[in-house]
C-alpha atoms as a PDB file:
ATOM      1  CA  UNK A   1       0.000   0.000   0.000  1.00  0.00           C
ATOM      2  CA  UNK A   2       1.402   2.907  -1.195  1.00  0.00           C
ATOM      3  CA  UNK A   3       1.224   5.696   1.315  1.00  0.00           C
ATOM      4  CA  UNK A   4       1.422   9.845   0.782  1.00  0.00           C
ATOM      5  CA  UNK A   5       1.130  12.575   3.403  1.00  0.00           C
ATOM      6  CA  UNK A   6       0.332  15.799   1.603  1.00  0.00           C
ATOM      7  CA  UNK A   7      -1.049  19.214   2.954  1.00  0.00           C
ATOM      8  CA  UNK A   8      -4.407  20.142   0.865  1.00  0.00           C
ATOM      9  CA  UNK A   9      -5.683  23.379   0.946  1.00  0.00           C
ATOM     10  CA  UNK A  10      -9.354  24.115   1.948  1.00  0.00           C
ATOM     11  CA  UNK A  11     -11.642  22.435  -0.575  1.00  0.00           C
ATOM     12  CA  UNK A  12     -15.236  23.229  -1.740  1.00  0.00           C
ATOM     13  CA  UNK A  13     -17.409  20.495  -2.517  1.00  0.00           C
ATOM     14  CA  UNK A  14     -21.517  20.562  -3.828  1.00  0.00           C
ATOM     15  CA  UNK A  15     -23.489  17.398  -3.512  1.00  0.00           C
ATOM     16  CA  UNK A  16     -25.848  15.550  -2.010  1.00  0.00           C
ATOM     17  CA  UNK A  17     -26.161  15.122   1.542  1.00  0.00           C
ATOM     18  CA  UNK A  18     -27.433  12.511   4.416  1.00  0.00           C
ATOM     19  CA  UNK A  19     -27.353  10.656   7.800  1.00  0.00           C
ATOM     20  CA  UNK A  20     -25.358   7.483   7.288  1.00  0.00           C
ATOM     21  CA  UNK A  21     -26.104   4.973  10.306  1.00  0.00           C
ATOM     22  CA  UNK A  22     -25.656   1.430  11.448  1.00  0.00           C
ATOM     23  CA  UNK A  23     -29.080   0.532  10.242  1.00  0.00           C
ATOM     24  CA  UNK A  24     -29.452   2.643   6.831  1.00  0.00           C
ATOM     25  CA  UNK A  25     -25.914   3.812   5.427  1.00  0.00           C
ATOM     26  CA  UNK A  26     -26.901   5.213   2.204  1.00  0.00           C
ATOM     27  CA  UNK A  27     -23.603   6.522   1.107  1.00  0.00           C
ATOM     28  CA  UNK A  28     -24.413   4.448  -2.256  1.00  0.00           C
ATOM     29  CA  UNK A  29     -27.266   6.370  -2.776  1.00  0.00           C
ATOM     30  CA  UNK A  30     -26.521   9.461  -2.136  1.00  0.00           C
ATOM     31  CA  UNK A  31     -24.110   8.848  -5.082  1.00  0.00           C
ATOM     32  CA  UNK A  32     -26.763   7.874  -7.201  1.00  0.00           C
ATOM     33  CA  UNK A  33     -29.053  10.972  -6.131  1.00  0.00           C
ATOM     34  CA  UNK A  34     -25.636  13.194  -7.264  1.00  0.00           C
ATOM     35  CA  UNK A  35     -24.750  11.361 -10.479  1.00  0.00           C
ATOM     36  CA  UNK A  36     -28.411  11.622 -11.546  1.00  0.00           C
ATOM     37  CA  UNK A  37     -28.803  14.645 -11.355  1.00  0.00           C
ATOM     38  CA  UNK A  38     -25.276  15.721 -11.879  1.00  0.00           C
ATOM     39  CA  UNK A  39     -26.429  18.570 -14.905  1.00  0.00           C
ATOM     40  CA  UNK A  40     -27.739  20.551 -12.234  1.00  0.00           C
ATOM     41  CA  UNK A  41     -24.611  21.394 -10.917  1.00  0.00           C
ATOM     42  CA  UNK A  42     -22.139  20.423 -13.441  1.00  0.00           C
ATOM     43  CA  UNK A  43     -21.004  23.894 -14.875  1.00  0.00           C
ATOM     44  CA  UNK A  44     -19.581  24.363 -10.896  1.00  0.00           C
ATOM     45  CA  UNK A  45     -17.275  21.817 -11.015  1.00  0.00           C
ATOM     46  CA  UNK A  46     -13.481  23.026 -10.814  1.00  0.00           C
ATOM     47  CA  UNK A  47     -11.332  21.403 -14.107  1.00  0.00           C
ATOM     48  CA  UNK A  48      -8.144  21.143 -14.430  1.00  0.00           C
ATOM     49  CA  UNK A  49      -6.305  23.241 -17.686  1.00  0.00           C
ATOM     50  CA  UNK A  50      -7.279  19.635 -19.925  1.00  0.00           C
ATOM     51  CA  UNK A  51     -10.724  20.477 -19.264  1.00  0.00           C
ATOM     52  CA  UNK A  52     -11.668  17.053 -16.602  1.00  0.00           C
ATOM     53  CA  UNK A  53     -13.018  17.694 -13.709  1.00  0.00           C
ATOM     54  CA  UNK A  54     -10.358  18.044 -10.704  1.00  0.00           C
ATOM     55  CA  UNK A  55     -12.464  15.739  -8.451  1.00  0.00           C
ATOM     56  CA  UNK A  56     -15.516  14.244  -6.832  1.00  0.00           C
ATOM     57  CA  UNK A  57     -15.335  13.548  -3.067  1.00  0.00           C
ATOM     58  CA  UNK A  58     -17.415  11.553  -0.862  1.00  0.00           C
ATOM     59  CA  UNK A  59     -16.523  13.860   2.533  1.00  0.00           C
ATOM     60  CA  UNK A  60     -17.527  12.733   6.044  1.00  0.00           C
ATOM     61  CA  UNK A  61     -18.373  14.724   9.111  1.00  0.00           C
ATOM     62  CA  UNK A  62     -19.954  14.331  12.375  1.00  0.00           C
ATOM     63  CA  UNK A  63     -23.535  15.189  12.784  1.00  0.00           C
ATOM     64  CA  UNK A  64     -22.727  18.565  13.890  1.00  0.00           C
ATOM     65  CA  UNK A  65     -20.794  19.545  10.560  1.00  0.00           C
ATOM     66  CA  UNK A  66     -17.310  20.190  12.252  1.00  0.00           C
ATOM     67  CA  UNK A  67     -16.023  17.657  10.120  1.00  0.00           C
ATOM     68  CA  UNK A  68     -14.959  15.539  13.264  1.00  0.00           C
ATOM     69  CA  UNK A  69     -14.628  11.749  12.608  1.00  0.00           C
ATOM     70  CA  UNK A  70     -18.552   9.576  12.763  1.00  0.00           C
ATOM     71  CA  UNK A  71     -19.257   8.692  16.072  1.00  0.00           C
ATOM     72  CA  UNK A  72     -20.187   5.045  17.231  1.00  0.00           C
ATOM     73  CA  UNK A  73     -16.929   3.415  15.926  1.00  0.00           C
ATOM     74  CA  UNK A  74     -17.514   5.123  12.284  1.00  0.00           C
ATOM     75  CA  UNK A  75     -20.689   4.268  11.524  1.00  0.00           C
ATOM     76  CA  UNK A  76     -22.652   7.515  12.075  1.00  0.00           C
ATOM     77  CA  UNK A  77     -22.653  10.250  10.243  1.00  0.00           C
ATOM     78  CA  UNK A  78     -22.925  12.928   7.594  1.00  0.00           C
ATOM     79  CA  UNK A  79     -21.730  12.072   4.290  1.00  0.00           C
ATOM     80  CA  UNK A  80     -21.965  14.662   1.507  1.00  0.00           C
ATOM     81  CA  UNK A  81     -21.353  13.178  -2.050  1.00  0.00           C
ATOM     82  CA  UNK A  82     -20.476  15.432  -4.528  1.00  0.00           C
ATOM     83  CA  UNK A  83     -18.082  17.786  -7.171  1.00  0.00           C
ATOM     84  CA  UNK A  84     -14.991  19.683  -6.390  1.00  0.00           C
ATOM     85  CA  UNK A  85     -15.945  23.318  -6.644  1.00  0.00           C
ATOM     86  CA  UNK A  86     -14.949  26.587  -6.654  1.00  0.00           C
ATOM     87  CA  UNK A  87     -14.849  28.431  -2.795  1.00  0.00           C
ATOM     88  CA  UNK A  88     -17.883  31.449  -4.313  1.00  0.00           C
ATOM     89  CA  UNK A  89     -19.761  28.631  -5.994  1.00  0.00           C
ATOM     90  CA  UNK A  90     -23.361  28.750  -4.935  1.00  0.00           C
ATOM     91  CA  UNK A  91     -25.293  25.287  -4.507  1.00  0.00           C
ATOM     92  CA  UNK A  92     -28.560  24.736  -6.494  1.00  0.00           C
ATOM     93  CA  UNK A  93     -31.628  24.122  -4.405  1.00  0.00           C
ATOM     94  CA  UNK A  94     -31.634  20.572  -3.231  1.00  0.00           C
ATOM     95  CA  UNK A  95     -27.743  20.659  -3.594  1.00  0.00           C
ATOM     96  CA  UNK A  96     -25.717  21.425  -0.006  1.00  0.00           C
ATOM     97  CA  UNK A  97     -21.958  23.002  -0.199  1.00  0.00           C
ATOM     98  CA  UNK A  98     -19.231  21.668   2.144  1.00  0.00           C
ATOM     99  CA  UNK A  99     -16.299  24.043   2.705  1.00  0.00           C
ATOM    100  CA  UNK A 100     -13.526  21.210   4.081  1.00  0.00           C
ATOM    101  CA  UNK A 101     -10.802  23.055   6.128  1.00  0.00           C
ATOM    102  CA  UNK A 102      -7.086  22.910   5.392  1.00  0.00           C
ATOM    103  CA  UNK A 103      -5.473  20.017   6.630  1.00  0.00           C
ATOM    104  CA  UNK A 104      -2.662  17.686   6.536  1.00  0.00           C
ATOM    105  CA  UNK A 105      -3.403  13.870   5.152  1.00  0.00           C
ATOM    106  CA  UNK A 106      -2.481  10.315   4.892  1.00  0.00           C
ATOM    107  CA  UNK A 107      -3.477   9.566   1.291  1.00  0.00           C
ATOM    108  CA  UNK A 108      -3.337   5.556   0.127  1.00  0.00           C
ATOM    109  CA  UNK A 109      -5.391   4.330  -3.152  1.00  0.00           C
ATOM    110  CA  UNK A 110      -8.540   2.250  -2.537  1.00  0.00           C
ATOM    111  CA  UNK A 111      -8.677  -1.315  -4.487  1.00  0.00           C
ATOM    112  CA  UNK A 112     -13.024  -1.325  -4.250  1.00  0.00           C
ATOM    113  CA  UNK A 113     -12.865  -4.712  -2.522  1.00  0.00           C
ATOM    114  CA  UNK A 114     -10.371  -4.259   0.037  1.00  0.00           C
ATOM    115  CA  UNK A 115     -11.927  -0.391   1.419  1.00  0.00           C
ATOM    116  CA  UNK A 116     -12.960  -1.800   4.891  1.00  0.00           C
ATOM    117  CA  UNK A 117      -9.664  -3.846   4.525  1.00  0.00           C
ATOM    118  CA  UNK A 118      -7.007  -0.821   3.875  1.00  0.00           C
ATOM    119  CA  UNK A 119      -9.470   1.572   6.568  1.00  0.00           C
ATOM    120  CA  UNK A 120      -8.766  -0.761   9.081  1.00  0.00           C
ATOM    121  CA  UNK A 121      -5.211  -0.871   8.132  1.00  0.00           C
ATOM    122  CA  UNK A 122      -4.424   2.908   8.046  1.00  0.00           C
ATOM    123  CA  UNK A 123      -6.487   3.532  11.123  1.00  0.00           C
ATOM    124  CA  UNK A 124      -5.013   0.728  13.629  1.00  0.00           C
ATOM    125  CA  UNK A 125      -1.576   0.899  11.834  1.00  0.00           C
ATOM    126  CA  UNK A 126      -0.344   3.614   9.761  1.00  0.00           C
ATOM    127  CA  UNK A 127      -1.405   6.887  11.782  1.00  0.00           C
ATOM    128  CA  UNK A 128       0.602   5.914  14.837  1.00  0.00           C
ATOM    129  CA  UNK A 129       3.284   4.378  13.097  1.00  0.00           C
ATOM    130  CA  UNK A 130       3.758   7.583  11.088  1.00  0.00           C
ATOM    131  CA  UNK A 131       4.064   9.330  14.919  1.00  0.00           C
ATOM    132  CA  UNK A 132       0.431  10.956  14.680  1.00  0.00           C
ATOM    133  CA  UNK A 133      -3.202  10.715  15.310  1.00  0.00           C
ATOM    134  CA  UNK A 134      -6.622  11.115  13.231  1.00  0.00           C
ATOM    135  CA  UNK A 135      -7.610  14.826  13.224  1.00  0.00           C
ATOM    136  CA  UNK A 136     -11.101  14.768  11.951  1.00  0.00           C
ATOM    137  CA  UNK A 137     -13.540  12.840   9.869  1.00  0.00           C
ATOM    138  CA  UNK A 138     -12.049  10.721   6.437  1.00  0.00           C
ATOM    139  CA  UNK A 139     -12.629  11.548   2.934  1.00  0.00           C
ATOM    140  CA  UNK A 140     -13.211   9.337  -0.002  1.00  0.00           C
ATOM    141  CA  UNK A 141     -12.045  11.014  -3.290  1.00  0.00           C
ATOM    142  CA  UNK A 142     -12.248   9.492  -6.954  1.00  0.00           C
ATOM    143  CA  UNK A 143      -9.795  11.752  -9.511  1.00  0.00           C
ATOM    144  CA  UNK A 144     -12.328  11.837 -12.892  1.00  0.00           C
ATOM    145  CA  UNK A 145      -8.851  12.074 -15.166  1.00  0.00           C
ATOM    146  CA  UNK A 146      -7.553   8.398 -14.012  1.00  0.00           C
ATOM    147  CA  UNK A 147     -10.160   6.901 -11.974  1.00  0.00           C
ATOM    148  CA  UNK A 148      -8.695   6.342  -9.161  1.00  0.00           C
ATOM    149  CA  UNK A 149      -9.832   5.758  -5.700  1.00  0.00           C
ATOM    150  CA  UNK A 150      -8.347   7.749  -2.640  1.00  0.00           C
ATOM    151  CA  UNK A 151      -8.771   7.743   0.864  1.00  0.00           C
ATOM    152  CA  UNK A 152      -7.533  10.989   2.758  1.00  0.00           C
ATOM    153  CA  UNK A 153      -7.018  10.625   6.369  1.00  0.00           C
ATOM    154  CA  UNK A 154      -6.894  14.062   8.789  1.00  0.00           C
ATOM    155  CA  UNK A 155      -3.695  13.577  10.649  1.00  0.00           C
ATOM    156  CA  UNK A 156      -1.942  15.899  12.993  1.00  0.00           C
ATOM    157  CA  UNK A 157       1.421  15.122  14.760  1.00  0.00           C
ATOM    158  CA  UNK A 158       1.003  14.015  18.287  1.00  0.00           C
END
């Protein structure tokens, strides 16, 4: 598992919000509420100079929006999915904008079947081996140009 720590800047996203639980995570459709209706907000989306869009980002939070990690070992929480946008964007109605602080972040690609597999793994493992702690809630992120899957990881040193 390849593993980067990078510092992002504050991000914008637009997308479709909910209450992901034990009993009813709906993370998956959520997605399929965004991508269906993704013309509503597509001319929002930040590109990159080839035109693609820079991102789409599946970002967590706590229930109280202070993007602290979900509560009840991970399974609770706000999950907004949704297009990397520009900080003055303005969301459509039925659309909700996330503005994700700056932070610093363990990054490691997602294989789809091993997710719950390389969480576990970063979580247990990697953050204190790497002398630090989790420093708010995770972030999925897919990058539109290659298709690849990302976690990012809030870390601060301890």
């Amino acid at each position: 598992m390849e593993i980067k720590i990078i510092d992002l800047p504050m991000i914008t996203v637009i997308g479709k919000e909910g209450l992901c639980t034990t009993e009813k995570n709906i993370v998956q459709e959520l997605w399929q509420e965004a991508n269906s209706h993704f013309n509503e907000v597509a001319a929002l989306g930040m590109k990159n100079p080839a035109g693609a869009y820079v991102g789409f980002w599946g970002v967590m939070s706590d229930e109280n929006k202070s993007f602290h990690p979900w509560t009840h070992q991970f399974t609770r929480g706000l999950y907004l999915a949704g297009v990397e946008t520009y900080a003055d964007a303005i969301a459509p109605e039925g659309w909700t904008k996330w503005v994700i602080p700056a932070r610093k972040y363990i990054v490691v690609d997602i294989e789809p079947n091993r997710y719950g597999e390389i969480f576990d793994e970063v979580m247990n493992n990697t953050i204190s081996e790497k002398g630090m702690k989790l420093a708010g809630a995770v972030c999925d992120y897919t990058e539109p140009a290659t298709g690849k899957n990302k976690l990012f990881f809030p870390v601060e040193s301890l």
